[in-house]
N, C-alpha and C. Protein backbone atom coordinates (compact mmCIF):
# COMPACT_ATOMS: atom_id res chain seq x y z
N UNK A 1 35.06 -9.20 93.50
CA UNK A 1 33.95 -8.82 92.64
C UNK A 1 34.43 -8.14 91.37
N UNK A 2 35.25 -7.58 91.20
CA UNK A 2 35.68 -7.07 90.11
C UNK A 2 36.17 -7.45 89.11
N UNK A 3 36.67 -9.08 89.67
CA UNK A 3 37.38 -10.06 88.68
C UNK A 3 35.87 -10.21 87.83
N UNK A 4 35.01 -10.73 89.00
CA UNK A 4 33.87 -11.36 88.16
C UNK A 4 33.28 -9.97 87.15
N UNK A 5 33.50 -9.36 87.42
CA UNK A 5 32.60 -8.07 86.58
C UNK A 5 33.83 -7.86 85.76
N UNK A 6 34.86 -7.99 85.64
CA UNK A 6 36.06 -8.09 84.23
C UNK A 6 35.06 -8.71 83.23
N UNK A 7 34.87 -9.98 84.01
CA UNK A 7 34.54 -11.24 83.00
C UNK A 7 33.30 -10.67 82.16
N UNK A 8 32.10 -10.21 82.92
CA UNK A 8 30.94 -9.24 82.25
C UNK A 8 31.14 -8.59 80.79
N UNK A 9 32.38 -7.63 81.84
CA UNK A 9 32.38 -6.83 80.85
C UNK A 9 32.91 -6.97 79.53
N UNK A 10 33.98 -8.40 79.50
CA UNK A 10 34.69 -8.55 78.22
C UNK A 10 33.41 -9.54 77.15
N UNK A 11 32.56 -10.23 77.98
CA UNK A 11 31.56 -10.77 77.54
C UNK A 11 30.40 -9.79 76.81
N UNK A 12 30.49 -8.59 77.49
CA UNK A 12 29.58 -7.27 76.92
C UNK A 12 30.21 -6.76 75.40
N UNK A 13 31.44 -6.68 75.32
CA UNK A 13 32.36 -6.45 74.56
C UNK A 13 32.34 -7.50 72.95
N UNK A 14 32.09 -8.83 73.71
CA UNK A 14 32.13 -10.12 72.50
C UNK A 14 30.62 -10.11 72.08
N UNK A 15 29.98 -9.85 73.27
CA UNK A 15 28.64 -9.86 72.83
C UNK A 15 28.50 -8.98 71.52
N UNK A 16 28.74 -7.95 71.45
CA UNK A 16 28.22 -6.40 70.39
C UNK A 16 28.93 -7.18 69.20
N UNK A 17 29.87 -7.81 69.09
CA UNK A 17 30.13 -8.50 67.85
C UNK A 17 29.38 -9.39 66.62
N UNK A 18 27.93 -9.63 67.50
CA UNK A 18 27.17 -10.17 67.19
C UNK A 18 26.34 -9.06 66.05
N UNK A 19 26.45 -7.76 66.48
CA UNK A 19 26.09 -6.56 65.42
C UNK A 19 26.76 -6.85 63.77
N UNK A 20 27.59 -7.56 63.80
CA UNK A 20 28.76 -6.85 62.40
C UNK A 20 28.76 -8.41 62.25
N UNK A 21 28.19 -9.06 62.62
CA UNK A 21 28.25 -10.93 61.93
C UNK A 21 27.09 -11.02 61.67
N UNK A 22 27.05 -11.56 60.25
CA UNK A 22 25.83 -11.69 59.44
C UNK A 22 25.44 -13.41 59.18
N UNK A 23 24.35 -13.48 59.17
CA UNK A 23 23.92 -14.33 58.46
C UNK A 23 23.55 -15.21 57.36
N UNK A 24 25.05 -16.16 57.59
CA UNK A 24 25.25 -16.80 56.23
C UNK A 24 24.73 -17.18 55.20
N UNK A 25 23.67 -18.28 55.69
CA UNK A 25 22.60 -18.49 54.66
C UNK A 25 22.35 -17.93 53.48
N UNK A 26 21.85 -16.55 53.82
CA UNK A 26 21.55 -15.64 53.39
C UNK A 26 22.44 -15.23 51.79
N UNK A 27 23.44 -15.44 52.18
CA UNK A 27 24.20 -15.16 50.90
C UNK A 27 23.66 -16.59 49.50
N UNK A 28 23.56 -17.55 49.83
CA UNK A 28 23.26 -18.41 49.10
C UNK A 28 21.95 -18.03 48.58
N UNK A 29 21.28 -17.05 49.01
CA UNK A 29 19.85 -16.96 48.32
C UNK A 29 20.59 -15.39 47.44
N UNK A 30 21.53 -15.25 47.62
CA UNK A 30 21.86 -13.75 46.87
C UNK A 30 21.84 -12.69 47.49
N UNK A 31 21.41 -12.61 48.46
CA UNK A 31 21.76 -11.32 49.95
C UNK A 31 22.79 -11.20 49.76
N UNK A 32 23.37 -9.96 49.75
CA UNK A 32 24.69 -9.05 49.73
C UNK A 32 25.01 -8.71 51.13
N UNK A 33 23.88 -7.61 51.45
CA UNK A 33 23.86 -7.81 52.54
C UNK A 33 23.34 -8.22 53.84
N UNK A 34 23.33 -9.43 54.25
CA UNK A 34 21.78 -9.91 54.85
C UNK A 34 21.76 -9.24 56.79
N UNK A 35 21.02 -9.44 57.34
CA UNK A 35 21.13 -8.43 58.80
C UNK A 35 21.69 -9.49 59.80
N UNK A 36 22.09 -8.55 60.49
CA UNK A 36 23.42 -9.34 61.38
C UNK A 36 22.46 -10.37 62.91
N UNK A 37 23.13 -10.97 63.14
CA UNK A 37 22.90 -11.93 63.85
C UNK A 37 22.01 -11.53 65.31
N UNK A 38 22.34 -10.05 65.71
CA UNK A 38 21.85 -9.45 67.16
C UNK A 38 20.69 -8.82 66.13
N UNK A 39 20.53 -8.40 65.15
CA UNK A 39 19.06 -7.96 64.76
C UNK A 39 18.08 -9.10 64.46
N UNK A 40 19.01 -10.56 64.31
CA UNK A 40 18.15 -11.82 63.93
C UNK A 40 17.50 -12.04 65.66
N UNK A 41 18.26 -12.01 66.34
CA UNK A 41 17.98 -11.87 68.12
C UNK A 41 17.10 -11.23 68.60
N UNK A 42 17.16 -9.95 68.10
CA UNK A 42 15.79 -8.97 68.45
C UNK A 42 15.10 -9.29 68.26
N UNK A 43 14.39 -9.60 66.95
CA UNK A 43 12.94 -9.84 66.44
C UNK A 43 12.49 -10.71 66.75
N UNK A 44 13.67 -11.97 67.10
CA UNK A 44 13.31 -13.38 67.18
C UNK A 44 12.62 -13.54 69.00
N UNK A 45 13.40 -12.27 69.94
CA UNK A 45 12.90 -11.93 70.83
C UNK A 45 11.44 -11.55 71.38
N UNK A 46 11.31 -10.69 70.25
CA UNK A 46 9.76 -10.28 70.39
C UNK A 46 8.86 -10.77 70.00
N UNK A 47 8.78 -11.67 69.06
CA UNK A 47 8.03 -12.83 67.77
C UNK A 47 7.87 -13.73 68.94
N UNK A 48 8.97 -14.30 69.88
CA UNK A 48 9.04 -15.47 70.88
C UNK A 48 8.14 -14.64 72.19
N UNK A 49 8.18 -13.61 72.61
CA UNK A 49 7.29 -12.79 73.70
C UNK A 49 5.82 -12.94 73.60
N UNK A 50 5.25 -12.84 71.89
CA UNK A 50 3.83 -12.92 71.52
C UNK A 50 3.19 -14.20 71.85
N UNK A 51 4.17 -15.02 71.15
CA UNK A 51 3.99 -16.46 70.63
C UNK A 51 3.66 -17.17 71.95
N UNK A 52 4.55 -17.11 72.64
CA UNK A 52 4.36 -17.52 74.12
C UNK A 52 2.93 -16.94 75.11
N UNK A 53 2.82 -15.74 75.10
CA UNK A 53 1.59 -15.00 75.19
C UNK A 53 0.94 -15.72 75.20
N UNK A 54 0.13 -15.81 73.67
CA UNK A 54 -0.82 -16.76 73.27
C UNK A 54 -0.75 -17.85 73.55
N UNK A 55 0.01 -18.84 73.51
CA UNK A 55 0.75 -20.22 73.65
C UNK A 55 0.45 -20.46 75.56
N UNK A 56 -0.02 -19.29 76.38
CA UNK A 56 -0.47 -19.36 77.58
C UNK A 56 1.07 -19.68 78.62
N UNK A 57 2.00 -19.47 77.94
CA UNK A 57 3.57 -19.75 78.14
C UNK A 57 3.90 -18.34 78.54
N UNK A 58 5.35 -18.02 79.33
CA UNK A 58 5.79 -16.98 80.12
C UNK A 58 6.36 -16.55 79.34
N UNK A 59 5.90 -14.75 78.51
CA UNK A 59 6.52 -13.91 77.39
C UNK A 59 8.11 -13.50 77.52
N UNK A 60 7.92 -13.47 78.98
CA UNK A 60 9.44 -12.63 79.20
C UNK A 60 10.37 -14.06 79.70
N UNK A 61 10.08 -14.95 79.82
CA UNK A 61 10.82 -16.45 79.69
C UNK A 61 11.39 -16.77 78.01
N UNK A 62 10.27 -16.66 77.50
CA UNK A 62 10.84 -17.16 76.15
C UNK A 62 11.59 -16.00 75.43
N UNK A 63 11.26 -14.86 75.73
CA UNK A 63 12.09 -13.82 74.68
C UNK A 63 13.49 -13.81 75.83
N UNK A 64 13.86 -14.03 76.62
CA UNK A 64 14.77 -14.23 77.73
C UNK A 64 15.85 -15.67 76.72
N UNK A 65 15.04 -16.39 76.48
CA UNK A 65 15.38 -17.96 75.90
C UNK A 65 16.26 -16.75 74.62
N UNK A 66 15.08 -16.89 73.98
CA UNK A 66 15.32 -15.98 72.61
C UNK A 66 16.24 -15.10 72.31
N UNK A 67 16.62 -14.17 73.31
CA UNK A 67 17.57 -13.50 72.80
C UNK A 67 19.32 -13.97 73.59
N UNK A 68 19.51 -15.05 73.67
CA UNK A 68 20.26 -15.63 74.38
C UNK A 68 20.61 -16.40 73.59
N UNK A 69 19.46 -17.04 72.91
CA UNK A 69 19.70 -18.48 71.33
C UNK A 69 21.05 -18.72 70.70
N UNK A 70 21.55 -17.10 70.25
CA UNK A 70 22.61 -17.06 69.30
C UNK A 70 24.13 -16.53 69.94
N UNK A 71 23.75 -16.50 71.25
CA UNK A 71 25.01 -15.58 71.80
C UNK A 71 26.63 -16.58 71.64
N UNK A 72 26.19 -18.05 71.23
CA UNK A 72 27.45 -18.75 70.87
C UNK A 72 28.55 -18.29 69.99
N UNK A 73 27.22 -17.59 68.62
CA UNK A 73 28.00 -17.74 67.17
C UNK A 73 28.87 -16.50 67.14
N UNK A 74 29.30 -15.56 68.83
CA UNK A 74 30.15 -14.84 68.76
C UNK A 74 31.73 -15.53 68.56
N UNK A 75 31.34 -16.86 68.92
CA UNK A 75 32.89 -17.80 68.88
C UNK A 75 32.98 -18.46 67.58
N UNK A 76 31.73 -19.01 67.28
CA UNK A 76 31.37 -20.25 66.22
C UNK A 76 31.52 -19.72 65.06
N UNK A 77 30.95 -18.14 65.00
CA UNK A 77 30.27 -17.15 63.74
C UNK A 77 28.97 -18.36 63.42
N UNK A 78 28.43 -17.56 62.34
CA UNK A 78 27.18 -18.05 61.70
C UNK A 78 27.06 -19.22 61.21
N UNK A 79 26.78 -20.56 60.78
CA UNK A 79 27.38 -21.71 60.45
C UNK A 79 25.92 -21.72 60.07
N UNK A 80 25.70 -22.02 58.61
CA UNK A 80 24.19 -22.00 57.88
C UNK A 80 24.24 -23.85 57.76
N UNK A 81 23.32 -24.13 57.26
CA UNK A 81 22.95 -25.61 57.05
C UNK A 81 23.90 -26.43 56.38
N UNK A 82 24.16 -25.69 55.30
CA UNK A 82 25.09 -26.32 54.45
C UNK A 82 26.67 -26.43 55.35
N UNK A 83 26.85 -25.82 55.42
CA UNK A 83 28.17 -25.60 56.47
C UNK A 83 28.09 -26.44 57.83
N UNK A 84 27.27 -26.99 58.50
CA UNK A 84 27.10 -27.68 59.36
C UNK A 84 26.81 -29.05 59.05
N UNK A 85 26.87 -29.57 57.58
CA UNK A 85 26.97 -30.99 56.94
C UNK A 85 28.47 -30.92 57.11
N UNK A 86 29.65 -30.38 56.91
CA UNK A 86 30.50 -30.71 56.53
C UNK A 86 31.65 -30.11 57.97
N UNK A 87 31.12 -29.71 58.85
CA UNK A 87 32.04 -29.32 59.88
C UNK A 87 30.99 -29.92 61.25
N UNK A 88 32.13 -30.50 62.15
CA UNK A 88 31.54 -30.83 63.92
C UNK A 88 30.66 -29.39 64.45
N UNK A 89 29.36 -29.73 64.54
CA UNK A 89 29.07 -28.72 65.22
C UNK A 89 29.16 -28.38 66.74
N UNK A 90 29.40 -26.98 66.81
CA UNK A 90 29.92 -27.01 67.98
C UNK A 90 28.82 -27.06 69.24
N UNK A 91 29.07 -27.60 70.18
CA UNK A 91 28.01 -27.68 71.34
C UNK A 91 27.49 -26.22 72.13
N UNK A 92 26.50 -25.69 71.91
CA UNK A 92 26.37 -24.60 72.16
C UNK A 92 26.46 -24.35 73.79
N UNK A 93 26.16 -25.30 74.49
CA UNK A 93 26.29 -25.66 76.28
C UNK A 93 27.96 -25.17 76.46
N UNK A 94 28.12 -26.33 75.49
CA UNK A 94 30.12 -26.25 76.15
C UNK A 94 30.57 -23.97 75.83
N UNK A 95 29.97 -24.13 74.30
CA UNK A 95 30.46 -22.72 73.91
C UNK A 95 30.22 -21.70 75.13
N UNK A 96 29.16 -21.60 75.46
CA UNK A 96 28.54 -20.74 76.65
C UNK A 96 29.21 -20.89 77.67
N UNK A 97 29.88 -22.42 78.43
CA UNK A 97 30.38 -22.30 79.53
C UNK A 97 31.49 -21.36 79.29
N UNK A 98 32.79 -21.42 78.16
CA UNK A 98 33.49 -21.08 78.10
C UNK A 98 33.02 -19.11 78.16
N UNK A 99 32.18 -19.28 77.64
CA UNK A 99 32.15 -17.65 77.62
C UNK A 99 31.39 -16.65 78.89
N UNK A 100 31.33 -17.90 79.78
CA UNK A 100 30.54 -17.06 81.09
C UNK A 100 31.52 -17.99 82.09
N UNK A 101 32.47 -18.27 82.07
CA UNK A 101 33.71 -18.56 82.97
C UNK A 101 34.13 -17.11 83.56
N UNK A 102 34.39 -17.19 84.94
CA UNK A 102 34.60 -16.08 85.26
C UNK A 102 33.44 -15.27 85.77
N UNK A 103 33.01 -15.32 85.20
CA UNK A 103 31.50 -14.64 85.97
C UNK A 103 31.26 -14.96 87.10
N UNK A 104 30.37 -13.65 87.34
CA UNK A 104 29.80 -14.08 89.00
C UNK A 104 29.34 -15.30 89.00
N UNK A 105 29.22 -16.51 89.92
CA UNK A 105 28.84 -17.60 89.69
C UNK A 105 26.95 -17.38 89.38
N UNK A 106 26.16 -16.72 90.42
CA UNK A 106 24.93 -16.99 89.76
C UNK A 106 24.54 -16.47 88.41
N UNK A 107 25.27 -15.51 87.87
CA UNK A 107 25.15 -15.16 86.34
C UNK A 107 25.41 -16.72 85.78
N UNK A 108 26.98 -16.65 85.55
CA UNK A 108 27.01 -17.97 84.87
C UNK A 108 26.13 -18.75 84.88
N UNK A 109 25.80 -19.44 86.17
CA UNK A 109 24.47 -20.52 86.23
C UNK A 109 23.67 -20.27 85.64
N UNK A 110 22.68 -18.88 85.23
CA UNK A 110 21.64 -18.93 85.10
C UNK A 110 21.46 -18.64 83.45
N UNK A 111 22.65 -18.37 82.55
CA UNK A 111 23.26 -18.64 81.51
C UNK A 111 23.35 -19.66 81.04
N UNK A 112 24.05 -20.78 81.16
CA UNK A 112 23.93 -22.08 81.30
C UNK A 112 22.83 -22.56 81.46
N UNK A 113 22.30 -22.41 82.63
CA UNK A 113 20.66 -22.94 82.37
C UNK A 113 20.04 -22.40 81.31
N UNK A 114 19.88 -21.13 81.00
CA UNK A 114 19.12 -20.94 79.64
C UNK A 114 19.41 -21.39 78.14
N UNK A 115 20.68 -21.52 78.17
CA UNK A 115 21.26 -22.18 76.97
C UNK A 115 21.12 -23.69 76.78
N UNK A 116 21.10 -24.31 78.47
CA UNK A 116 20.36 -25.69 78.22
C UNK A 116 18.94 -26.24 78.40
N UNK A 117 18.03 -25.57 78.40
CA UNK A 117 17.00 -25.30 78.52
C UNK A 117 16.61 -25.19 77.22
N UNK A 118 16.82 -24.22 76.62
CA UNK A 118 16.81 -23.82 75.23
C UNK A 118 17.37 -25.04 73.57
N UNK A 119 18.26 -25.62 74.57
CA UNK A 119 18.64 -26.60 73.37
C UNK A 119 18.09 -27.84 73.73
N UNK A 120 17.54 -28.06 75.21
CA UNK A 120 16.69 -29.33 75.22
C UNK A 120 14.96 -28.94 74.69
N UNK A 121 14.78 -28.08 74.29
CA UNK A 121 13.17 -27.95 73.54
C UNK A 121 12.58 -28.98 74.12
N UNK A 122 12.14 -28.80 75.65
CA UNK A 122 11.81 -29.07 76.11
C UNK A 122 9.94 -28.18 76.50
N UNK A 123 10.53 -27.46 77.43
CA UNK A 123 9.48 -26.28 78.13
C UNK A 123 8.77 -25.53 77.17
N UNK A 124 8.22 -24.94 77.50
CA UNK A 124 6.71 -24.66 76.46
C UNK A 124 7.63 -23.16 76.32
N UNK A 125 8.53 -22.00 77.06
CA UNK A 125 9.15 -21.26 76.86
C UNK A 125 9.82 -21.50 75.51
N UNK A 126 10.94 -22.48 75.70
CA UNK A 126 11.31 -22.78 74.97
C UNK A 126 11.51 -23.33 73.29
N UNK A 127 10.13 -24.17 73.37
CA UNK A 127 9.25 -24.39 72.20
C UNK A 127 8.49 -22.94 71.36
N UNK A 128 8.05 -21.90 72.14
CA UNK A 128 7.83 -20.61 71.30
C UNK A 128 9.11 -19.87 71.19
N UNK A 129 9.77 -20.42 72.07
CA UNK A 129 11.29 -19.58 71.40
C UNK A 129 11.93 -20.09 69.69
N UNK A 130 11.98 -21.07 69.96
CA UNK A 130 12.21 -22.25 68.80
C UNK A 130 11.38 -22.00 67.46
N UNK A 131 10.45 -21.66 67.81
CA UNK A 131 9.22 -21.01 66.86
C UNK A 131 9.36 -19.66 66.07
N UNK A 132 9.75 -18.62 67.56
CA UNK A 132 10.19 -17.73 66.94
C UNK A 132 11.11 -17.35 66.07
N UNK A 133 12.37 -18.41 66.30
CA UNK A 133 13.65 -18.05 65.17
C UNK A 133 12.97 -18.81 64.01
N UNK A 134 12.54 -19.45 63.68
CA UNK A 134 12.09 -20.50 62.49
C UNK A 134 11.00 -18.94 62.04
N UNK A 135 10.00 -18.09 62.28
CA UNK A 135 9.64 -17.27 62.31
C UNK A 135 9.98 -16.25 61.79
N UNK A 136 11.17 -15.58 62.60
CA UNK A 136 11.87 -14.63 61.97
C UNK A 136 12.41 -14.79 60.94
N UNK A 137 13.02 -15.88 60.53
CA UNK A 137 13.84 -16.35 59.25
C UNK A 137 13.16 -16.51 58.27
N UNK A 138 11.62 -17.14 58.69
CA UNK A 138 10.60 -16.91 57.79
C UNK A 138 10.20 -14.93 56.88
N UNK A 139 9.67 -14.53 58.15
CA UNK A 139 9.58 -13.72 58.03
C UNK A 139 10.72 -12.56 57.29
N UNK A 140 11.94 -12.43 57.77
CA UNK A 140 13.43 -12.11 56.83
C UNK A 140 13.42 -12.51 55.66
N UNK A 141 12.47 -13.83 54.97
CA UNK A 141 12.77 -14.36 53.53
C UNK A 141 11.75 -13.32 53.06
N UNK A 142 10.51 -13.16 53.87
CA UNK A 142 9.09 -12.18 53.05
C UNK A 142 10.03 -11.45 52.48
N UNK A 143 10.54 -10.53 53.72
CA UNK A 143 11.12 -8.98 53.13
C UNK A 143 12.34 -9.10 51.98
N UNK A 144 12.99 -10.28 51.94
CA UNK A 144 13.72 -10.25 51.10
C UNK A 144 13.52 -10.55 49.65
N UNK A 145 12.43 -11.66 49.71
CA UNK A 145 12.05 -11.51 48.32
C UNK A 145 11.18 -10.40 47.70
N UNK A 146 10.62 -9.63 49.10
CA UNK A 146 9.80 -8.54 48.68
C UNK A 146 10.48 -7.40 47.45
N UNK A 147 12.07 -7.69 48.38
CA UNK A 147 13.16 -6.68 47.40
C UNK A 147 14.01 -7.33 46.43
N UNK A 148 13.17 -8.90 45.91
CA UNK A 148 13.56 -9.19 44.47
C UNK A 148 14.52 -10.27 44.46
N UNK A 149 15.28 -11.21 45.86
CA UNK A 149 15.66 -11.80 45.90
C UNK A 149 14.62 -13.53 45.70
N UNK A 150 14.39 -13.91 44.90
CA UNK A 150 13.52 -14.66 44.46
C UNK A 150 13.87 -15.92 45.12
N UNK A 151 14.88 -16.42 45.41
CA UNK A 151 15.86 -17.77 46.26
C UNK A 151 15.26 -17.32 47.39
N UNK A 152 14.99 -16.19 48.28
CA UNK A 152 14.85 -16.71 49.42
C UNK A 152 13.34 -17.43 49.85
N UNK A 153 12.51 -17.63 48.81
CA UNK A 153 11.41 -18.81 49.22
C UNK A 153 11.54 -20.27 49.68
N UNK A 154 13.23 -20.56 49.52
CA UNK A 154 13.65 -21.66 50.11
C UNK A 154 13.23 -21.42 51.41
N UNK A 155 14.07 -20.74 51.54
CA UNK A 155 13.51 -20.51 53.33
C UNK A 155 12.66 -19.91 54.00
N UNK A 156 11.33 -19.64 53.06
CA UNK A 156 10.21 -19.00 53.48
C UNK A 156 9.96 -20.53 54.27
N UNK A 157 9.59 -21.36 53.23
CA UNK A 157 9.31 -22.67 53.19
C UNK A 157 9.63 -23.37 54.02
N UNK A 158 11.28 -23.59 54.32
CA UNK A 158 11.76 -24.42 54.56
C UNK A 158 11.54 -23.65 56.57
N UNK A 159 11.29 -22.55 56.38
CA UNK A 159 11.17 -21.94 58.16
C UNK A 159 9.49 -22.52 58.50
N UNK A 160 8.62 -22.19 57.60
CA UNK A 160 7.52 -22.08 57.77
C UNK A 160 7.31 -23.49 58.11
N UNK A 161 7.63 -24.92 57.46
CA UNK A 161 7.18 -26.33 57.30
C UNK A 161 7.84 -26.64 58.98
N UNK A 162 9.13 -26.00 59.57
CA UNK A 162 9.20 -25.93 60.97
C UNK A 162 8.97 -25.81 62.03
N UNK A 163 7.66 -25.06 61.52
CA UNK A 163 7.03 -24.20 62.87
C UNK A 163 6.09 -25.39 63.64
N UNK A 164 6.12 -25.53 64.88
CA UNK A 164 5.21 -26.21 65.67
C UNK A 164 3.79 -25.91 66.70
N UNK A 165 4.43 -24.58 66.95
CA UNK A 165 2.64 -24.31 67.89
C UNK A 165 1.51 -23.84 66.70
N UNK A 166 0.62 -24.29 67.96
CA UNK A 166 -0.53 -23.50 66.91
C UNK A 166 -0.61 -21.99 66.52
N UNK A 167 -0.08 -21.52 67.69
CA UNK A 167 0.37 -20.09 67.57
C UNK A 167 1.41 -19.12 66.40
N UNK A 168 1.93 -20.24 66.53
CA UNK A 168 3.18 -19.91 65.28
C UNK A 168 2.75 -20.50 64.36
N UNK A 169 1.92 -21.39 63.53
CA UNK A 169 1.35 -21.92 62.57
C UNK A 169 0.51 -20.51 62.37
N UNK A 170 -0.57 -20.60 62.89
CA UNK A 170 -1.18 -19.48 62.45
C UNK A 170 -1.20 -18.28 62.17
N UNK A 171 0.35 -17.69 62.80
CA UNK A 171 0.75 -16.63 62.80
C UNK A 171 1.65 -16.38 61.04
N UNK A 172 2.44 -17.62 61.24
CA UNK A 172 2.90 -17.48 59.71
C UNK A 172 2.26 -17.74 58.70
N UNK A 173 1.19 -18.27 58.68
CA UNK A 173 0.00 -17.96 57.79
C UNK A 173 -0.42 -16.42 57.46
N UNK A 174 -0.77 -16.21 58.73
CA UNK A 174 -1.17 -14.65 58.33
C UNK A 174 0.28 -13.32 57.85
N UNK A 175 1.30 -14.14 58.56
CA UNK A 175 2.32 -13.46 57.65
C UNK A 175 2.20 -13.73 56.14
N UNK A 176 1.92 -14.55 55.68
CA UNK A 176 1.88 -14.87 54.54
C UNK A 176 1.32 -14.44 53.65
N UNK A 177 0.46 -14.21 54.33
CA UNK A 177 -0.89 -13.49 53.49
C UNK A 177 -0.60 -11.83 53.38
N UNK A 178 0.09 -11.58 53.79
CA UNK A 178 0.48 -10.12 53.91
C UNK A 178 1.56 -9.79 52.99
N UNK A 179 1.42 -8.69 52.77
CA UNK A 179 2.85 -7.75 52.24
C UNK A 179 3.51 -7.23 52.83
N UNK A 180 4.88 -6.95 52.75
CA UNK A 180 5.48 -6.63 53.92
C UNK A 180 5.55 -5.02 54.23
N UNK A 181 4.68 -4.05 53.10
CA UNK A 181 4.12 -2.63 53.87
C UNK A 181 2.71 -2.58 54.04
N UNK A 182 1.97 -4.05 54.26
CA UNK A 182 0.95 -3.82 55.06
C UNK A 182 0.65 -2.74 55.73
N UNK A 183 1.73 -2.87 56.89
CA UNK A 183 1.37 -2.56 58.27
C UNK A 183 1.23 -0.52 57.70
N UNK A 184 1.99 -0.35 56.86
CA UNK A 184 2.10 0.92 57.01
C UNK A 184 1.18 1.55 56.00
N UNK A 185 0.27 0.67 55.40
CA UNK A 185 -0.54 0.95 54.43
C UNK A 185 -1.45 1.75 55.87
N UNK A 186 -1.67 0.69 56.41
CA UNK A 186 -2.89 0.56 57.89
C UNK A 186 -2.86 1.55 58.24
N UNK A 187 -1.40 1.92 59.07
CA UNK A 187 -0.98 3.08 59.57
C UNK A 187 -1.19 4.06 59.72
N UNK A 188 -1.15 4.83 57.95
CA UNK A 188 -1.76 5.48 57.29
C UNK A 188 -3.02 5.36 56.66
N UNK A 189 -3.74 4.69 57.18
CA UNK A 189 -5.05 5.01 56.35
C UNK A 189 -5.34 4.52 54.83
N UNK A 190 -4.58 3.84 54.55
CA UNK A 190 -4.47 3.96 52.76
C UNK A 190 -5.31 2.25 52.69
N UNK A 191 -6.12 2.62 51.72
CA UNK A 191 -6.79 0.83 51.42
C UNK A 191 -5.70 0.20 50.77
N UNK A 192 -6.42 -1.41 51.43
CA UNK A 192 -5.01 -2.53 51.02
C UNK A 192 -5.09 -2.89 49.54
N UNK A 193 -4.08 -3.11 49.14
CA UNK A 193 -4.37 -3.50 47.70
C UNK A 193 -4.90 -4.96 47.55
């Protein structure tokens, strides 16, 4: 047992790397510094929990999907669109086996299953997971052009024209319609402009 919990723990270790790797893209719209890949995970986690909610789909299935999505690009790093025309992308199934080798076997398995689960967009989990990162990235362009980066409406756009449930359609609508200190206008009491 301890071998297998080595394996955990060096996986716990590669995992946090995911903190300090950023999101490439991002630089092409003029982000200096854009937010790292485990904060793209979080949100995309909880955005995928709602979505599913509504979507009559299992919240803690898809944010489960969701925050699991990116755990490859600890090997791959970030590989934005443009960068994936011109390099083999890597199989995110194969990446995962390699990085849950060693593991207790039902961890591994159930790793593997989520990572292939997740890339067959298949299951209705899965599909608000899928939603959610197209979502968040959406949502990441609001705040960024909020602070003057004017390029990132590529990918307001280009996240938003992605989205497939009705749930997530309608949801990035009403993101849309918003500012991104709405919420804290509300908060506080203060009328919206």
């Amino acid at each position: 047992m301890a071998d297998d919990l080595s394996a955990v723990a060096h996986f716990l270790y590669e995992a946090g790397t995911l903190k300090h790797a950023r999101r490439t893209g991002w630089w092409m719209a003029g982000v200096r510094d854009p937010e790292s890949v485990a904060e793209h995970a979080w949100r995309t986690s909880l955005i995928a929990s709602v979505i599913a909610k509504l979507e009559g789909a299992d919240p803690a299935r898809a944010a489960y999907l969701a925050v699991w999505h990116d755990t490859q690009e600890t090997r791959t790093g970030d590989v934005n669109y443009l960068g994936k025309k011109y390099s083999t992308e890597a199989d995110p199934q194969a990446v995962t086996a390699d990085q849950v080798a060693g593991m207790p076997e039902l961890l591994a398995v159930t790793v593997r299953e989520l990572i292939a689960e997740y890339e067959a967009k298949e299951s209705p989990e899965s599909i608000c997971a899928r939603d959610a990162d197209k979502l968040e990235c959406m949502l990441q362009g609001i705040e960024y052009k909020a602070q003057g980066y004017e390029n990132a409406q590529r990918w307001i756009d280009n996240s938003r024209a992605r989205v497939v449930t009705e749930t997530g359609k309608r949801l990035a609508d009403e993101l849309l319609s918003q500012g991104s200190l709405d919420w804290l206008r509300t908060a506080l009491g203060e009328k919206q402009r």
